[in-house]
Protein backbone atom coordinates (compact mmCIF):
# COMPACT_ATOMS: atom_id res chain seq x y z
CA UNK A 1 0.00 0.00 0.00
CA UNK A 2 2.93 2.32 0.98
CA UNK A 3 4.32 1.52 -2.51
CA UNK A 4 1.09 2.62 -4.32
CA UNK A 5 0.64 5.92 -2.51
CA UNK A 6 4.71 6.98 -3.06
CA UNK A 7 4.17 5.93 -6.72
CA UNK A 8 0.36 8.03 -6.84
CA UNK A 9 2.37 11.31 -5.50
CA UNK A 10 5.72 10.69 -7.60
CA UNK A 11 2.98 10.59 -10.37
CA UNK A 12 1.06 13.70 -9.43
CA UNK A 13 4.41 15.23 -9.16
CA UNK A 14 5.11 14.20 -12.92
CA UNK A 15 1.71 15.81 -13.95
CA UNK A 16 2.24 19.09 -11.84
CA UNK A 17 5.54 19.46 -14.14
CA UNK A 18 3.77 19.48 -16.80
CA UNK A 19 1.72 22.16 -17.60
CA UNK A 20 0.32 24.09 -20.97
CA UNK A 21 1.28 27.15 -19.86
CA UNK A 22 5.24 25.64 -20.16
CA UNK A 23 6.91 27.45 -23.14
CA UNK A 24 7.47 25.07 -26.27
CA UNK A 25 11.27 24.38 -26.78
CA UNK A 26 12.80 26.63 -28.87
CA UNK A 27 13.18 25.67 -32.81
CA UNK A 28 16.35 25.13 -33.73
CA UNK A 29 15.89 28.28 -36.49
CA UNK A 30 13.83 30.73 -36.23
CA UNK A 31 12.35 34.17 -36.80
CA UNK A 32 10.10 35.93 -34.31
CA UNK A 33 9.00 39.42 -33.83
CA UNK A 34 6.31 41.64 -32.34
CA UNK A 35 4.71 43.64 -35.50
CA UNK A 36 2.50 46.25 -34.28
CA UNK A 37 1.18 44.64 -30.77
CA UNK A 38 0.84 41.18 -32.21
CA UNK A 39 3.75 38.61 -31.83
CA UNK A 40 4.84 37.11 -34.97
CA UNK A 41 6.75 33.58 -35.17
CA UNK A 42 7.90 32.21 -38.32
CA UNK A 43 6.01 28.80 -38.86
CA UNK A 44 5.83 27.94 -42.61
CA UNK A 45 8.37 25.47 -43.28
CA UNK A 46 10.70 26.50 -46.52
CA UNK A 47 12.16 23.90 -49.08
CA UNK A 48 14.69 23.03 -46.70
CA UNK A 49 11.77 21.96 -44.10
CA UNK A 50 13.36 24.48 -41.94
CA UNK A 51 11.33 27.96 -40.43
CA UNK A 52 13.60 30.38 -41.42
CA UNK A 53 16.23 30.54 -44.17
CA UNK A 54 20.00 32.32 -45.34
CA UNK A 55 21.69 32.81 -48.21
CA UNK A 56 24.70 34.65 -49.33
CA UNK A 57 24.21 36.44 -52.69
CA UNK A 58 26.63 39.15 -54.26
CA UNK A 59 28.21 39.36 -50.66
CA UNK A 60 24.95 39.86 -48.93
CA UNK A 61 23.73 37.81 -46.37
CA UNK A 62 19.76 37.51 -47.17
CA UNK A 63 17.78 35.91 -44.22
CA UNK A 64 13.89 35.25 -44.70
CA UNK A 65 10.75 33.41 -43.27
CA UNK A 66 7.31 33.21 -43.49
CA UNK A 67 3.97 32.79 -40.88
CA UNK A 68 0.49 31.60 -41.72
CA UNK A 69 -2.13 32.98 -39.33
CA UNK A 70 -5.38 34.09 -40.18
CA UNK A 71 -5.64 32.80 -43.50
CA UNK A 72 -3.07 35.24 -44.63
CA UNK A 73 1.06 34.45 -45.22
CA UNK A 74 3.37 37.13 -44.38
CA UNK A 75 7.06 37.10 -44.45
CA UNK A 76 9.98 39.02 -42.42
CA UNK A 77 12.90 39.37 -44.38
CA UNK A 78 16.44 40.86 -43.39
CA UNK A 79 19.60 41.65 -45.22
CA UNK A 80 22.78 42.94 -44.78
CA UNK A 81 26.65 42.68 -45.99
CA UNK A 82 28.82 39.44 -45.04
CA UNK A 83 31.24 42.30 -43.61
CA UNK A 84 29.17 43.43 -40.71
CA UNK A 85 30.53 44.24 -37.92
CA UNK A 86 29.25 41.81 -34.74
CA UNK A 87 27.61 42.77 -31.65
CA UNK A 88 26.90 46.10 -32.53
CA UNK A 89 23.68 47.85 -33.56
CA UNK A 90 23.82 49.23 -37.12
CA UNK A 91 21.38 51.51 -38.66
CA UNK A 92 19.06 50.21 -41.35
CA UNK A 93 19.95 51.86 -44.82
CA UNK A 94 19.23 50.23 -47.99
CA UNK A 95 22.10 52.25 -49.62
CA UNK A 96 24.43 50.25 -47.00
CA UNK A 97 22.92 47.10 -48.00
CA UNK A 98 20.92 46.82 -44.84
CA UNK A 99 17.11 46.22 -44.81
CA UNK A 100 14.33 45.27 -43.03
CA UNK A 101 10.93 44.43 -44.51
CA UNK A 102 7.76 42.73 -43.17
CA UNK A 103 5.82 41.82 -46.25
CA UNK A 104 1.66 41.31 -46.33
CA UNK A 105 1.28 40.40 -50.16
CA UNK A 106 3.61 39.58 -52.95
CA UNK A 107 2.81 43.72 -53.67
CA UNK A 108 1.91 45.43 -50.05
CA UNK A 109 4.15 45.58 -47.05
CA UNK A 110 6.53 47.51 -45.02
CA UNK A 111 10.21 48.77 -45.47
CA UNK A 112 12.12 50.17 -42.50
CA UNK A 113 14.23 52.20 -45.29
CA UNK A 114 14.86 55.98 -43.68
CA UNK A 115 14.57 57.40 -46.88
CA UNK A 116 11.05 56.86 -46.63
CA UNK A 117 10.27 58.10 -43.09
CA UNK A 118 11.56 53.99 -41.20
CA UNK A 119 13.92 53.52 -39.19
CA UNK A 120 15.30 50.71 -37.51
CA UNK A 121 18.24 48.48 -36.02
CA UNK A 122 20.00 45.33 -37.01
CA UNK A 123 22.47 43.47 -34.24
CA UNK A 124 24.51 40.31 -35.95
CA UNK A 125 25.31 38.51 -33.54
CA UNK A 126 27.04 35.16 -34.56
CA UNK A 127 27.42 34.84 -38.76
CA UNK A 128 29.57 31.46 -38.90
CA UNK A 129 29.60 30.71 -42.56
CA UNK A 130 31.87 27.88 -42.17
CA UNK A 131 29.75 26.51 -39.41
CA UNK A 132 26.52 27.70 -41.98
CA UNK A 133 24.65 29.48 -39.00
CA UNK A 134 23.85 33.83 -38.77
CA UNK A 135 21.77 34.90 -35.44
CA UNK A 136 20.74 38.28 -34.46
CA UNK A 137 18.40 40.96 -33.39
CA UNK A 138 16.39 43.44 -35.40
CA UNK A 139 13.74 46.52 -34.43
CA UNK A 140 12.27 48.74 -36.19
CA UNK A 141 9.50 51.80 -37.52
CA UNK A 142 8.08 50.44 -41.22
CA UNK A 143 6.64 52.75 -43.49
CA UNK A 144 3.94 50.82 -46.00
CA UNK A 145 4.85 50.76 -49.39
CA UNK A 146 1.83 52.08 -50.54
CA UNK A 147 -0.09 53.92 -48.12
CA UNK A 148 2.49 55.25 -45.71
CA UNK A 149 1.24 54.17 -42.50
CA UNK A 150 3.64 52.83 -40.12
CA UNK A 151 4.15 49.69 -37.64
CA UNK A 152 6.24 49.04 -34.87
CA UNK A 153 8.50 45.75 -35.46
CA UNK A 154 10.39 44.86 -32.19
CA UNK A 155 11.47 42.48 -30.04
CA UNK A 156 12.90 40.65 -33.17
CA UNK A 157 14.91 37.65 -33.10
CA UNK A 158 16.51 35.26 -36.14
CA UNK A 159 18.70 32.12 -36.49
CA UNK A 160 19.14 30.33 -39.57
CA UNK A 161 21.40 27.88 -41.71
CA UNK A 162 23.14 29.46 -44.50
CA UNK A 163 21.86 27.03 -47.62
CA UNK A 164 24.50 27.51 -50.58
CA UNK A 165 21.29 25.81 -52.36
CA UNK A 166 17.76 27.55 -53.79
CA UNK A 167 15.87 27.43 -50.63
CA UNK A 168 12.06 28.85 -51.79
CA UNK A 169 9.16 30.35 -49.40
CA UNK A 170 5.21 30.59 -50.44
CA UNK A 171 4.80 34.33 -51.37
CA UNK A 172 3.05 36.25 -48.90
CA UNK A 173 -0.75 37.01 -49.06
CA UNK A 174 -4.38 35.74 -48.81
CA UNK A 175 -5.00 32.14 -48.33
C-alpha cells in the first residue's frame, strides 16, 4: 500500500511538471517578432523543411521566413553585408545594403528604409559561414509601401542555416 501511494504522488508530481502554460522548446531556427502589438513567429516550413532561411548572394547575407495565421502568409525578411561588424547595432539603410521588410502580399508591405520616413536596427550577432549558422536581433518603424502608414516591429529575433542551395518560401498574401 505504501508503494502505491509513493508511486500516486511521484505521479502527481510528474503531472504538476507538466503544464500548458510551459513554453514550447525553442526551434532550432527561427524568426520571431512583435509587428504592431501582435507577436509574430515564423512557422511555414521552406524547401529546406526548416522555419527560417540564409543565403549569401553578391556578398549579402539575405535571411527570410514566413507565418500563416489568419488565412493570410506574411514574411519578415532581413539583409545585410557578409562584412558586418558583430555585436553592434547598425542603422538600417538600404544604400548600405541593410534592410528590413515585413511583407503582407507579394505587392503590399513595409520597409524600414529611412529614406522613406523607417527607421530601424539590425544586431549580428554570430554569422559562422563555415559553421553555416547567422543569429541576431532586429527593431524597427516600417513605413507601408503604398499607403504610408507605419508599424512598430520589435522584439525581433533570427537564427538560420546558411543554404549555398535555392531554398524557396510561399509568397506572402491571402490564403
Amino acid at each position: 500500500m505504501k508503494t502505491s501511494f509513493h508511486l500516486i504522488l511521484f505521479s502527481i508530481g510528474l503531472l504538476t511538471g507538466c503544464s500548458k502554460s510551459s513554453p514550447a522548446p525553442e526551434p532550432e531556427f527561427y524568426v520571431s517578432a512583435t509587428i504592431g502589438d501582435k507577436e509574430w513567429i515564423a512557422n511555414v516550413n521552406n524547401s529546406q523543411n526548416t522555419p527560417a532561411a540564409a543565403t549569401i548572394s553578391q556578398n549579402l547575407v539575405v535571411v527570410i521566413a514566413a507565418q500563416n495565421a489568419d488565412n493570410a502568409t506574411t514574411a519578415i525578411g532581413v539583409v545585410f553585408p557578409k562584412s558586418i561588424t558583430l555585436n553592434t547595432a547598425v542603422a538600417i539603410d538600404p544604400t548600405q545594403y541593410l534592410a528590413l521588410a515585413y511583407s503582407i502580399s507579394e505587392t503590399e508591405g513595409y520597409s524600414a528604409d529611412p529614406s522613406k520616413g523607417g527607421s530601424g536596427t539590425l544586431t549580428v550577432t554570430r554569422f559562422d559561414e563555415a559553421a553555416g549558422i547567422v543569429e541576431g536581433t532586429f527593431m524597427g518603424e516600417a513605413i507601408h509601401n503604398k499607403n504610408g502608414s507605419r508599424i512598430r516591429i520589435t522584439n525581433g529575433r533570427f537564427r538560420s542555416a546558411i543554404y549555398k542551395t535555392t531554398v524557396t518560401t510561399p509568397p506572402p498574401g491571402k490564403r
